[in-house]
N, C-alpha and C. Protein backbone atom coordinates (compact mmCIF):
# COMPACT_ATOMS: atom_id res chain seq x y z
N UNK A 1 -26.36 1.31 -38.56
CA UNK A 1 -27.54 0.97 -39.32
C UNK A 1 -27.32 -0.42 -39.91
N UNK A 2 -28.25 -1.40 -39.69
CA UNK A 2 -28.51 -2.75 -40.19
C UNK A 2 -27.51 -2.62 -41.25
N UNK A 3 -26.90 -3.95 -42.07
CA UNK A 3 -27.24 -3.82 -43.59
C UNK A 3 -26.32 -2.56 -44.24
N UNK A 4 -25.65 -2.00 -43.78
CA UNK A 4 -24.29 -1.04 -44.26
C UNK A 4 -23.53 -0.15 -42.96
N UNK A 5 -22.27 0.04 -43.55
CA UNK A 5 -21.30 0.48 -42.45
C UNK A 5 -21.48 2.26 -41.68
N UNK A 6 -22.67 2.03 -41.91
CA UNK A 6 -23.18 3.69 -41.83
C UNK A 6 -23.30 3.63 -39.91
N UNK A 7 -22.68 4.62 -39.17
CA UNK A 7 -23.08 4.74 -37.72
C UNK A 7 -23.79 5.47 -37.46
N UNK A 8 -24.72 5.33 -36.06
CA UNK A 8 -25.75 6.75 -35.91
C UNK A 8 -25.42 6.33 -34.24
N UNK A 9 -25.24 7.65 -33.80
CA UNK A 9 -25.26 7.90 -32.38
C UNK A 9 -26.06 8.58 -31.46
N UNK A 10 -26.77 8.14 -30.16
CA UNK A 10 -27.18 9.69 -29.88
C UNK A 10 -27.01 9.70 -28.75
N UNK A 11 -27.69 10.64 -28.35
CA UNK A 11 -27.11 11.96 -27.61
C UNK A 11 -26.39 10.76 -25.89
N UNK A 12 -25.51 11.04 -25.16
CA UNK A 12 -24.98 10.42 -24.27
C UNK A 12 -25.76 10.53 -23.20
N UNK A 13 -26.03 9.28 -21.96
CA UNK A 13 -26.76 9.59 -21.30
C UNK A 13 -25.56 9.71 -20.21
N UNK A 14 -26.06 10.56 -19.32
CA UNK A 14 -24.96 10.19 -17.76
C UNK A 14 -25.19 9.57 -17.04
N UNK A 15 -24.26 8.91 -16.39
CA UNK A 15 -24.57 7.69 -15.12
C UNK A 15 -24.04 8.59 -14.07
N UNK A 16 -24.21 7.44 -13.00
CA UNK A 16 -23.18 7.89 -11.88
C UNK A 16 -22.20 6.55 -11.32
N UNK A 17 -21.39 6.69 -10.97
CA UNK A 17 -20.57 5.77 -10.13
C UNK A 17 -21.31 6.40 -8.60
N UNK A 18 -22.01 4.98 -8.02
CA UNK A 18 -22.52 5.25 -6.45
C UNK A 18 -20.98 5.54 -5.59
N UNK A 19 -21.87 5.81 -4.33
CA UNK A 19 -21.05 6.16 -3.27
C UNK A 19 -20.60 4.81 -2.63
N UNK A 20 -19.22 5.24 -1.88
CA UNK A 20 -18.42 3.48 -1.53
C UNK A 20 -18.31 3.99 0.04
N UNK A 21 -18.90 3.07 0.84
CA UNK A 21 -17.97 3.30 2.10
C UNK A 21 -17.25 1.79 2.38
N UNK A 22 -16.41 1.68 3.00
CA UNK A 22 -14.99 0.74 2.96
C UNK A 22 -15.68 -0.17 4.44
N UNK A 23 -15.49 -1.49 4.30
CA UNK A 23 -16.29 -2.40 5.39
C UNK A 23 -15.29 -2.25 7.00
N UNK A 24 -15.65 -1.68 7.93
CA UNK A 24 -15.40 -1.96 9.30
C UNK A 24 -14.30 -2.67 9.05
N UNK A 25 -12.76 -2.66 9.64
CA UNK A 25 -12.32 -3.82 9.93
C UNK A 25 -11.85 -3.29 11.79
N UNK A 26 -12.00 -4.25 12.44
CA UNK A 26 -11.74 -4.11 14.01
C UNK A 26 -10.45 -3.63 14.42
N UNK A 27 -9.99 -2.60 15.12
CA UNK A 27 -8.86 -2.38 15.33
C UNK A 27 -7.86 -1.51 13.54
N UNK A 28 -8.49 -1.11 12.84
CA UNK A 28 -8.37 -0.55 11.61
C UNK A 28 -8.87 0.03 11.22
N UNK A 29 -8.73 1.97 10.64
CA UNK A 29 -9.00 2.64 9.83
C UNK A 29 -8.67 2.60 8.68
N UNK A 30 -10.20 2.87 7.87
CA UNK A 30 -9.71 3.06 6.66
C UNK A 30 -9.09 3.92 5.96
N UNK A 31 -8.34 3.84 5.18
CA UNK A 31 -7.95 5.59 4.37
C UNK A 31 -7.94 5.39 2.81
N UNK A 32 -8.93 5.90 1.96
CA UNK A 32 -10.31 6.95 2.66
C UNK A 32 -11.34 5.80 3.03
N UNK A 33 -12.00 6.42 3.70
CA UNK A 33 -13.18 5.54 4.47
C UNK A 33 -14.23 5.69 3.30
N UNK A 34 -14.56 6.73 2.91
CA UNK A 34 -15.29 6.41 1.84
C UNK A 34 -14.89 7.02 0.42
N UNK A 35 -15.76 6.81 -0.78
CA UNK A 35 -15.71 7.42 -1.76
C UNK A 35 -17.22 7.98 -2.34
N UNK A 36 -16.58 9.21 -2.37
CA UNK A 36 -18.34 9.71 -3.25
C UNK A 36 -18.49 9.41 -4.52
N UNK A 37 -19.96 9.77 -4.60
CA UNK A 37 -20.88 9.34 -5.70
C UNK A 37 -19.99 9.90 -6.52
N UNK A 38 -19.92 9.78 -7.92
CA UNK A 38 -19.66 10.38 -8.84
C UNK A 38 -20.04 10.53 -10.28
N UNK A 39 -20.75 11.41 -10.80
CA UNK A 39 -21.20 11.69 -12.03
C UNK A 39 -20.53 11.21 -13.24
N UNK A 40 -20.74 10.03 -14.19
CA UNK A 40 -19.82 9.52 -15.65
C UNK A 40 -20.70 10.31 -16.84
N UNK A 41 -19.65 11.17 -17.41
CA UNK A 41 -20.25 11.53 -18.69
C UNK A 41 -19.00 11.39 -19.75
N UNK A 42 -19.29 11.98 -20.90
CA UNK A 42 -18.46 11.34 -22.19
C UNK A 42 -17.34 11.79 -22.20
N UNK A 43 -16.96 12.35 -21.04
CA UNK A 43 -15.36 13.20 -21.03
C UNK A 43 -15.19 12.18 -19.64
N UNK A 44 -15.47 11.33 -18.65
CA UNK A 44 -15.34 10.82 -17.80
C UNK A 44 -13.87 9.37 -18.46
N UNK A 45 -12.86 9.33 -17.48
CA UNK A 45 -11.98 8.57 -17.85
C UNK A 45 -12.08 7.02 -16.83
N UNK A 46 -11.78 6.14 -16.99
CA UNK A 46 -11.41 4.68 -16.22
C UNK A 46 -10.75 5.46 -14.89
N UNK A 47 -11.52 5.02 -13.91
CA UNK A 47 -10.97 5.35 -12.32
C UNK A 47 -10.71 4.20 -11.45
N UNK A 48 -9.57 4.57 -10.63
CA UNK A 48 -9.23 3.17 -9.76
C UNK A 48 -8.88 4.08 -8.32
N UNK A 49 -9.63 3.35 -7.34
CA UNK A 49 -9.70 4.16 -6.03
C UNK A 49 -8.98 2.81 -5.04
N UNK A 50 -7.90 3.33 -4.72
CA UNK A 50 -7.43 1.90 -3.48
C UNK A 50 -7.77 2.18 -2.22
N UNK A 51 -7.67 1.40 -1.19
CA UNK A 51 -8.29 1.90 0.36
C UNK A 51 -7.18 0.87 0.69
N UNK A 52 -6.75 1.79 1.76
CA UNK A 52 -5.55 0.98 2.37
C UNK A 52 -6.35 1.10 4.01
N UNK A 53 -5.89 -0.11 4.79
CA UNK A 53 -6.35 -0.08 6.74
C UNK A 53 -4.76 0.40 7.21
N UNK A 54 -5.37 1.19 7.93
CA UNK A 54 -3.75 1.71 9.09
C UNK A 54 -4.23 0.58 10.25
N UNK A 55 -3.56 0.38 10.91
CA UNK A 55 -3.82 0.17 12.93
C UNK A 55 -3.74 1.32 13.12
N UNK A 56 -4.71 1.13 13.97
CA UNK A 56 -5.30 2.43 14.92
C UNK A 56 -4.42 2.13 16.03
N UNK A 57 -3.42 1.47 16.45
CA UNK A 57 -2.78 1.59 17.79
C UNK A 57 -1.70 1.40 17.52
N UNK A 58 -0.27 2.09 17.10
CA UNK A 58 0.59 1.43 16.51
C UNK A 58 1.34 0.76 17.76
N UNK A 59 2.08 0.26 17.37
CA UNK A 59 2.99 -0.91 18.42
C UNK A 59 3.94 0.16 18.99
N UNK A 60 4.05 0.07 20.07
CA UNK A 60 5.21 0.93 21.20
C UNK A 60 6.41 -0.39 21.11
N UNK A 61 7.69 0.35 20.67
CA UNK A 61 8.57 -0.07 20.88
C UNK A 61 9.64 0.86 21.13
N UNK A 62 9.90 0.46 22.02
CA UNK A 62 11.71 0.90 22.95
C UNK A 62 12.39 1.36 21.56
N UNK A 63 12.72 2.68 22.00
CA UNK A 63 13.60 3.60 21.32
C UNK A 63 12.99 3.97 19.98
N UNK A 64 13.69 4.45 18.69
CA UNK A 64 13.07 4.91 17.62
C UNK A 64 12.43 3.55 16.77
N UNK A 65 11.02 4.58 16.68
CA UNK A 65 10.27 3.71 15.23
C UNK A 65 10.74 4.17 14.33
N UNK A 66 10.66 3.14 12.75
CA UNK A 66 11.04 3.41 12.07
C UNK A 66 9.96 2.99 10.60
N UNK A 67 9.52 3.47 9.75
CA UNK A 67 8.91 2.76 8.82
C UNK A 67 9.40 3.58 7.56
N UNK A 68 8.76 2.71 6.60
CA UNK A 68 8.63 3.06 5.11
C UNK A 68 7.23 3.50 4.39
N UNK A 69 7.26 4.79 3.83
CA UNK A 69 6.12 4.42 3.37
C UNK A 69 5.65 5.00 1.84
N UNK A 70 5.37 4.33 0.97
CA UNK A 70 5.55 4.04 -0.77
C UNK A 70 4.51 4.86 -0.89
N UNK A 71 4.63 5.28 -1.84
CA UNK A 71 3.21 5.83 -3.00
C UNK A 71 3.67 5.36 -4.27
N UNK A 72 2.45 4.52 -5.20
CA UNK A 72 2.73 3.78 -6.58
C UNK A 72 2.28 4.59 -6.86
N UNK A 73 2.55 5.12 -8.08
CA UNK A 73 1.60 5.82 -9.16
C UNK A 73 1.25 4.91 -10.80
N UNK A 74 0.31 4.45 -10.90
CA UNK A 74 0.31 3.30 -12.10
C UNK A 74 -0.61 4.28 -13.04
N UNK A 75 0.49 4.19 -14.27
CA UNK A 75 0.13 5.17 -15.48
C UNK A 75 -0.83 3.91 -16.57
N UNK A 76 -1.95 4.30 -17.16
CA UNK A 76 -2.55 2.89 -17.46
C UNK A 76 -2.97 3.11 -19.42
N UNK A 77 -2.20 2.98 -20.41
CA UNK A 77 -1.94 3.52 -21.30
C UNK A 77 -2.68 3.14 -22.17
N UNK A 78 -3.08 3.87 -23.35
CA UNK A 78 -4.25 3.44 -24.06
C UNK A 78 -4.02 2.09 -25.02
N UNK A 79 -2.50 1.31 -24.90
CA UNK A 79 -2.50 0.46 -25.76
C UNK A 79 -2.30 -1.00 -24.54
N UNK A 80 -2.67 -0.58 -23.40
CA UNK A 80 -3.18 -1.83 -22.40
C UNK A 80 -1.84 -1.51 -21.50
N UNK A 81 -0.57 -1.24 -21.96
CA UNK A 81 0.33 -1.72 -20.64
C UNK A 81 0.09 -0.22 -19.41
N UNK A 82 0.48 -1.18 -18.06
CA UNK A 82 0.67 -0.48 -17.45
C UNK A 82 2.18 -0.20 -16.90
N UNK A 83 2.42 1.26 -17.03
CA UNK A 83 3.60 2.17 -16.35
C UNK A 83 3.49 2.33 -14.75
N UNK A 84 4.62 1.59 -13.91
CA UNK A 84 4.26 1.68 -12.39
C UNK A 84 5.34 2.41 -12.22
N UNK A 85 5.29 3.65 -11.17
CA UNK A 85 6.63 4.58 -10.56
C UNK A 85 6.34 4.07 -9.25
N UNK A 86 7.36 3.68 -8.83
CA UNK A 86 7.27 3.74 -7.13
C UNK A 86 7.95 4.88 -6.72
N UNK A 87 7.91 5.72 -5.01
CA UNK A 87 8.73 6.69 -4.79
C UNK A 87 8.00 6.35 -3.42
């Protein structure tokens, strides 16, 4: 309210976060290809969706393949820093 420290709130409206689909790349799937719509209401938290491209053909090479492959988990804390685990 104007003119003193008095608050007035009302009632929350809901949004949505639209639906995502991830742009074509040639010779590359996405993972996930898309993301659905999703409903924001007052219990709804900060979301972060990554899309990673595989090759769709992996490379043939003589004798064993070998790769690595990470999952980050980034903890994102209410006083700004972020906590990263790799594994």
């Amino acid at each position: 309210v104007a003119g003193s420290d008095e608050k007035k709130y009302g009632p929350w409206t809901v949004g949505r976060w639209e639906s995502f689909t991830a742009p074509e790349q040639e010779g590359y799937t996405a993972i996930p290809g898309a993301v659905d719509e999703v409903e924001v209401t007052s219990e709804s938290l900060d979301a972060v969706v990554d899309i990673y491209y595989r090759v769709d053909e992996s490379a043939i090479v003589e004798g064993k393949e070998e790769k690595t492959i990470t999952r980050t988990i980034n903890v994102h804390l209410p006083n700004g820093e972020v906590q990263t685990t790799r594994q």
